[in-house]
Protein backbone atom coordinates (compact mmCIF):
# COMPACT_ATOMS: atom_id res chain seq x y z
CA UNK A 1 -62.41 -17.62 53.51
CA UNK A 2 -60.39 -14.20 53.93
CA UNK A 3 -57.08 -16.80 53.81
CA UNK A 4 -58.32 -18.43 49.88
CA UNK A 5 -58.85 -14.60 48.85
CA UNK A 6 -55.57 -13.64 50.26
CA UNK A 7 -53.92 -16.53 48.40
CA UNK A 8 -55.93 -15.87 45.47
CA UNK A 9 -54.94 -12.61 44.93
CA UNK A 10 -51.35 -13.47 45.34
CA UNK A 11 -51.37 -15.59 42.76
CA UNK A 12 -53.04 -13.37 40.47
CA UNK A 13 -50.23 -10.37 41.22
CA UNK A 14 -47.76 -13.54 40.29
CA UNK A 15 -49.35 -14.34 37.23
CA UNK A 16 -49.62 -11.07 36.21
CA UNK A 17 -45.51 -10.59 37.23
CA UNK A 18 -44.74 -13.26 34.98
CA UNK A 19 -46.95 -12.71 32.14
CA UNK A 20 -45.19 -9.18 31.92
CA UNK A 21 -41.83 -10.25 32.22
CA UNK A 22 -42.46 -13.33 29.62
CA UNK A 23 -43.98 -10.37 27.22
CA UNK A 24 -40.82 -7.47 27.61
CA UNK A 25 -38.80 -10.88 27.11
CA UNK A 26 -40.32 -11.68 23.90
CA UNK A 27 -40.28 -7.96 22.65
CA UNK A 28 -36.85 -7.25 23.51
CA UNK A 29 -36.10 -10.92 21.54
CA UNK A 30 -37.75 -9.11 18.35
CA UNK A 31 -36.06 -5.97 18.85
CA UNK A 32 -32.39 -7.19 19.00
CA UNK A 33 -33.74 -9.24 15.95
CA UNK A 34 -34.19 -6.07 13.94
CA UNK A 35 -31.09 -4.61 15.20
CA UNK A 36 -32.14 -0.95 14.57
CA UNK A 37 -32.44 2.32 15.86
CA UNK A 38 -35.94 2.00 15.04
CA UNK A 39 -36.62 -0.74 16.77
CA UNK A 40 -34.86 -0.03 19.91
CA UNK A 41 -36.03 3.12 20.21
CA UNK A 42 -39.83 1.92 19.92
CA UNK A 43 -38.66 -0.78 22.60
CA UNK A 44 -37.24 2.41 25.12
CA UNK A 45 -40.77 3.82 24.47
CA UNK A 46 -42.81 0.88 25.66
CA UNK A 47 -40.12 -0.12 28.71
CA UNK A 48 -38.67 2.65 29.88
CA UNK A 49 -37.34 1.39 33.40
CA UNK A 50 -36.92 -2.50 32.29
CA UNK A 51 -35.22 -5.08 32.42
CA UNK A 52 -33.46 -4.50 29.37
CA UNK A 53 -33.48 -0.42 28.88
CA UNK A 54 -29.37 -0.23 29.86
CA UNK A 55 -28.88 -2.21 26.90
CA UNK A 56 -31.26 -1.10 24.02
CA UNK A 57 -30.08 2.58 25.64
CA UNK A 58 -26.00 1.60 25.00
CA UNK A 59 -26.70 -0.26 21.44
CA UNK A 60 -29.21 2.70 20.47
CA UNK A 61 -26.14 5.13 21.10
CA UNK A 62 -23.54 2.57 19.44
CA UNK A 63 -25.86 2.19 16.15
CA UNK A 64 -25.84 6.03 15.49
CA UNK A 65 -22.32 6.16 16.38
CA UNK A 66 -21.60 3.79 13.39
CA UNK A 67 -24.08 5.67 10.98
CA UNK A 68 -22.44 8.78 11.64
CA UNK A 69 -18.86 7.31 11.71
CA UNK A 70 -19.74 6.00 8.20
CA UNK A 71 -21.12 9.16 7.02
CA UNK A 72 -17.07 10.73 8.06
CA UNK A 73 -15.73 7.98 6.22
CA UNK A 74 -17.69 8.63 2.83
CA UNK A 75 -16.86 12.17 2.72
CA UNK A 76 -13.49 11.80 4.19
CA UNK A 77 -12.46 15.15 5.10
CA UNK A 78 -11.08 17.35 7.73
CA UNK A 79 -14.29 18.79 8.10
CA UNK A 80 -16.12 15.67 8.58
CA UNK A 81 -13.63 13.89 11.11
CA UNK A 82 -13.78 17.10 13.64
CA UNK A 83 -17.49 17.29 13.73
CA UNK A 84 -17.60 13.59 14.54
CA UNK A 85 -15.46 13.85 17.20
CA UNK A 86 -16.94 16.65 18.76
CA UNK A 87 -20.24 14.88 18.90
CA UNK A 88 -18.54 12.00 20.24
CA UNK A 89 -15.29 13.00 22.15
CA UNK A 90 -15.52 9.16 23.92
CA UNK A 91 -16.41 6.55 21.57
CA UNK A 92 -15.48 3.53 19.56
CA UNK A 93 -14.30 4.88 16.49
CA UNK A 94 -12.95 8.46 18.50
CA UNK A 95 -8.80 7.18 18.17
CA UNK A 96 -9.27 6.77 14.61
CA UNK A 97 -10.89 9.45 13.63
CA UNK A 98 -8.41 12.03 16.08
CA UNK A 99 -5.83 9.51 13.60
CA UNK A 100 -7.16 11.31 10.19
CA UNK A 101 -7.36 14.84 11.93
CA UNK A 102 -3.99 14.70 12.56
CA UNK A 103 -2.89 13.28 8.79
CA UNK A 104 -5.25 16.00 7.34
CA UNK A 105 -3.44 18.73 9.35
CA UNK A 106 0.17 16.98 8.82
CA UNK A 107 -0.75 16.89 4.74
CA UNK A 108 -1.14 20.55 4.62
CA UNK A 109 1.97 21.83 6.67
CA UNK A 110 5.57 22.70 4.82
CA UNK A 111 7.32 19.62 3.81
CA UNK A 112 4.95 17.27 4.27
CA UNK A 113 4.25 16.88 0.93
CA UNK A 114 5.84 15.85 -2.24
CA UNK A 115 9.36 17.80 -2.94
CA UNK A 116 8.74 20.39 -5.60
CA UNK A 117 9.74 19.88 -9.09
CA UNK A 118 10.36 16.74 -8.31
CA UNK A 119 7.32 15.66 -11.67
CA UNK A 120 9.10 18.54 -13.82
CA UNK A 121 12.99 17.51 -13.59
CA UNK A 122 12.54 16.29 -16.81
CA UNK A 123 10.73 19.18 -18.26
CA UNK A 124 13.49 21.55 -16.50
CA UNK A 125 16.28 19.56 -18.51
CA UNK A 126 14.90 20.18 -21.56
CA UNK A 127 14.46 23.97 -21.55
CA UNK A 128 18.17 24.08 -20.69
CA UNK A 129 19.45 22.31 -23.16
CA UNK A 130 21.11 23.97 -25.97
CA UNK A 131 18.81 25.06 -29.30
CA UNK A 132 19.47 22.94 -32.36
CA UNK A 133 21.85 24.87 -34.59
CA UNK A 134 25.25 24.99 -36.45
CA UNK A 135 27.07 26.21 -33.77
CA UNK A 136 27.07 26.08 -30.13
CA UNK A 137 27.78 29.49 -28.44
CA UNK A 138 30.55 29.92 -26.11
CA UNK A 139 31.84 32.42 -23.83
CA UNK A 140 33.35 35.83 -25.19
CA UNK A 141 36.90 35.59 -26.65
CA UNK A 142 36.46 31.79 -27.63
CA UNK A 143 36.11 30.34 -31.26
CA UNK A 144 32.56 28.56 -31.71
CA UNK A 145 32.32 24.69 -31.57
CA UNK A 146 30.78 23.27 -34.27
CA UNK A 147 27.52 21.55 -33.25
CA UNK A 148 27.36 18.03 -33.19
CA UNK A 149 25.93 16.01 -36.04
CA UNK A 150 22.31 15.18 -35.87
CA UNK A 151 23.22 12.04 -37.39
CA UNK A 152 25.48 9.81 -36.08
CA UNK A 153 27.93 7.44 -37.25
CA UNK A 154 26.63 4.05 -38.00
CA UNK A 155 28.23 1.06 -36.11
CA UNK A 156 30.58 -0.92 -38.00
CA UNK A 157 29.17 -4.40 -39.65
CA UNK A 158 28.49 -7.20 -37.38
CA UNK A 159 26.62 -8.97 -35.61
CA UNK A 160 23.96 -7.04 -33.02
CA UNK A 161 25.26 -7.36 -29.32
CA UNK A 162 22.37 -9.22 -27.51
CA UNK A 163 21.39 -6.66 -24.86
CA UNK A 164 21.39 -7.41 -21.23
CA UNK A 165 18.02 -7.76 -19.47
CA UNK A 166 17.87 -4.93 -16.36
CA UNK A 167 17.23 -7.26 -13.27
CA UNK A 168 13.99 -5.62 -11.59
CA UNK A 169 14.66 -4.89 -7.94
CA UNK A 170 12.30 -6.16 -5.09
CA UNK A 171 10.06 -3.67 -3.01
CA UNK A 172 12.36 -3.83 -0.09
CA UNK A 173 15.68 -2.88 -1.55
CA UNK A 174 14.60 0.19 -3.00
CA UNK A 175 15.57 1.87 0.47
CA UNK A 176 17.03 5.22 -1.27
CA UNK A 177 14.12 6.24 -2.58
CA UNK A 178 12.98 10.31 -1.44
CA UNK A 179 9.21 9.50 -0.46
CA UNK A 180 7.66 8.08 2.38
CA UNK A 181 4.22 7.31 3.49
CA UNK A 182 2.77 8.60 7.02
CA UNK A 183 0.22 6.28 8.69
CA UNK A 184 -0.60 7.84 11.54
CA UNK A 185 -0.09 10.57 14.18
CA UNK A 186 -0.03 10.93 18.04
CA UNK A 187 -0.24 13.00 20.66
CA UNK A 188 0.39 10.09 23.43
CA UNK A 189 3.60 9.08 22.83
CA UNK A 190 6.10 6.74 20.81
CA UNK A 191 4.44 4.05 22.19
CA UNK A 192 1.11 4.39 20.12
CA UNK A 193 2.53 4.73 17.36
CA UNK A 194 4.54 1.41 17.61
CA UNK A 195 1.44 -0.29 18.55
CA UNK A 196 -0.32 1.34 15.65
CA UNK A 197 2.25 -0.38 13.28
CA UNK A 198 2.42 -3.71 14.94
CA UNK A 199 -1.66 -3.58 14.47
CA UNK A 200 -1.24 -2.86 10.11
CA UNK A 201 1.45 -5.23 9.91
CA UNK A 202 -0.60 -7.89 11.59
CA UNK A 203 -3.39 -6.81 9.52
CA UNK A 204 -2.09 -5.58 6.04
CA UNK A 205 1.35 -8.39 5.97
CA UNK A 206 1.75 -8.37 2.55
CA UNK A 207 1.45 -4.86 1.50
CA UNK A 208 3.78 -3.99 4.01
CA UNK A 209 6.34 -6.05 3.51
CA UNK A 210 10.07 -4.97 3.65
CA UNK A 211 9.09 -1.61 5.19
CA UNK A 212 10.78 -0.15 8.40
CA UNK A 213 8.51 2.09 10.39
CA UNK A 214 9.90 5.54 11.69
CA UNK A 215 8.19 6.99 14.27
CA UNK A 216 9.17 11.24 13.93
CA UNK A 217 8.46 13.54 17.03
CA UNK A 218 6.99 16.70 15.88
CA UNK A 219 6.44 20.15 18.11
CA UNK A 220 2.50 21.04 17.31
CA UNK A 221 1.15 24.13 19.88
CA UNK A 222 2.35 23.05 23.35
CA UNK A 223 2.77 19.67 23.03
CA UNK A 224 4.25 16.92 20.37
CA UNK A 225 2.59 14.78 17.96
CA UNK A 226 4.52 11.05 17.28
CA UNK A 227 4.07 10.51 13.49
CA UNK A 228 4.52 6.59 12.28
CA UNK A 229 6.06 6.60 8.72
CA UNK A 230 7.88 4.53 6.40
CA UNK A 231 10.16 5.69 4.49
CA UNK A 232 12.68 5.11 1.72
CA UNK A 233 10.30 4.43 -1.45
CA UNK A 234 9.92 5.23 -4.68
CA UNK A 235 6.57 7.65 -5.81
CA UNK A 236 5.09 5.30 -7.27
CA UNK A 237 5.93 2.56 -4.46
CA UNK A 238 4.39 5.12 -2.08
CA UNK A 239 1.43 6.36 -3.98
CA UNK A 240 0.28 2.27 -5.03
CA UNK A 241 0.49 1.47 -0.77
CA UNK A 242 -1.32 4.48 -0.20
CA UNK A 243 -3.80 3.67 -2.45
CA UNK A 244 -4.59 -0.13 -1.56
CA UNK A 245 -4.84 1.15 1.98
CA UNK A 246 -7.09 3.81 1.66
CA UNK A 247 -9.17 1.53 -0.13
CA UNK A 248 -9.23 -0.47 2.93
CA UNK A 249 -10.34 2.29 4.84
CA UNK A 250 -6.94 3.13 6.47
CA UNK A 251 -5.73 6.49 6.64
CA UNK A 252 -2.43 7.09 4.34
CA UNK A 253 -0.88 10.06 3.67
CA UNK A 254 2.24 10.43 0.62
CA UNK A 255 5.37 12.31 2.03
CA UNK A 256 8.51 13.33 1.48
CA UNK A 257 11.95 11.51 2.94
């Protein structure tokens, strides 16, 4: 008799075992269904030493990671890249954002910008060029030039030359432009920042095509900084890649040569 109520009871405490795990098996099923902090954190709440806490614990923390990563990348400033990294100094998205620091930082120190005057050559020309008049005033002790005509001589009678179209020139020869764009910086050496490029131009093939990366040490406090640029474009060349890859979601940064 004392043996069926041993066995009895055993059975009960198994049934019981594997009703419970069968139940924080089903819930944890539902919960990685929802996929949400919500959820998970509800879950933690009801289990808090099972079977499956280490993992609703690490996707709980990844979850908020990518909130707040995409709350950085929305307002996309300096501001907003630090304080993400100091709430998470070790995480997924931590390289990139230390990436976007260091172009915000680059962006606002001497010469990493667009030359000046380089929009208001054009304007500059104009102001210097003589004032419309009959003569044009020379030096002390010299006769004045008469100004030239403001009409001038017609061609003689013919037939119109046919002009020549301009051949256009591809993306990749125009290697004397004076801008450049900077994709990156990094404190860890040359090394990232050639990785860094192989990883875009595996990515981005096209809209990098015919550009030469230049990786450019940099003294910054103690240390050195590795920026990865390419140079050798036109504004306009540099501003459109720029622009296609922020929209992307890739840090770019204009320069000049």
């Amino acid at each position: 008799m004392v043996i069926r109520k041993l066995v009895l009871a055993v059975c009960c405490a198994a049934a019981l075992g594997i009703s419970g795990c069968s139940r924080q098996q089903s819930d944890w099923e539902k919960t990685r269904a929802a996929n949400t902090t919500d959820s998970y954190e509800q879950f933690l709440k009801k289990y808090p030493a099972g079977e499956f806490t280490a993992q609703a614990q690490a996707r709980v923390k990844e979850l908020y990671e990518e909130r707040d990563w995409q709350k950085a990348r929305d307002t996309d400033t300096l501001e907003g890249y630090q304080a993400f990294l100091k709430q998470y100094p070790e995480g997924k998205w931590t390289e990139e954002a230390r990436i976007r620091v260091e172009n915000f930082s680059l962006a606002q120190t001497p010469g990493a910008g667009t030359p000046a005057g380089a929009d208001t050559a054009g304007a500059t020309g104009a102001a210097s060029a003589p004032s419309s008049g009959n003569t044009v005033t020379k030096p002390a002790g010299e006769a004045p030039v008469p100004a030239p005509s403001k009409h001038p001589a017609l061609p003689p009678a013919g037939p119109t030359p046919k002009k020549t179209a301009t051949p256009l020139k591809p993306a990749s020869a125009a290697a004397s432009g004076t801008f450049g764009i900077q994709l990156g910086a990094f404190k860890s050496g040359a090394e990232a920042a050639n990785k860094h490029w192989a990883h875009l131009e595996k990515k981005y093939p096209k809209l990098l095509a015919g550009l030469t990366p230049k990786v450019e040490p940099m003294k910054k406090g103690t240390g050195k900084i590795y920026r990865l640029r390419a140079v050798g474009l036109s504004r306009k060349q540099a501003r459109a890649i720029c622009k296609s890859l922020k929209a992307k979601s890739q840090p770019c940064t204009i320069v000049a040569s």
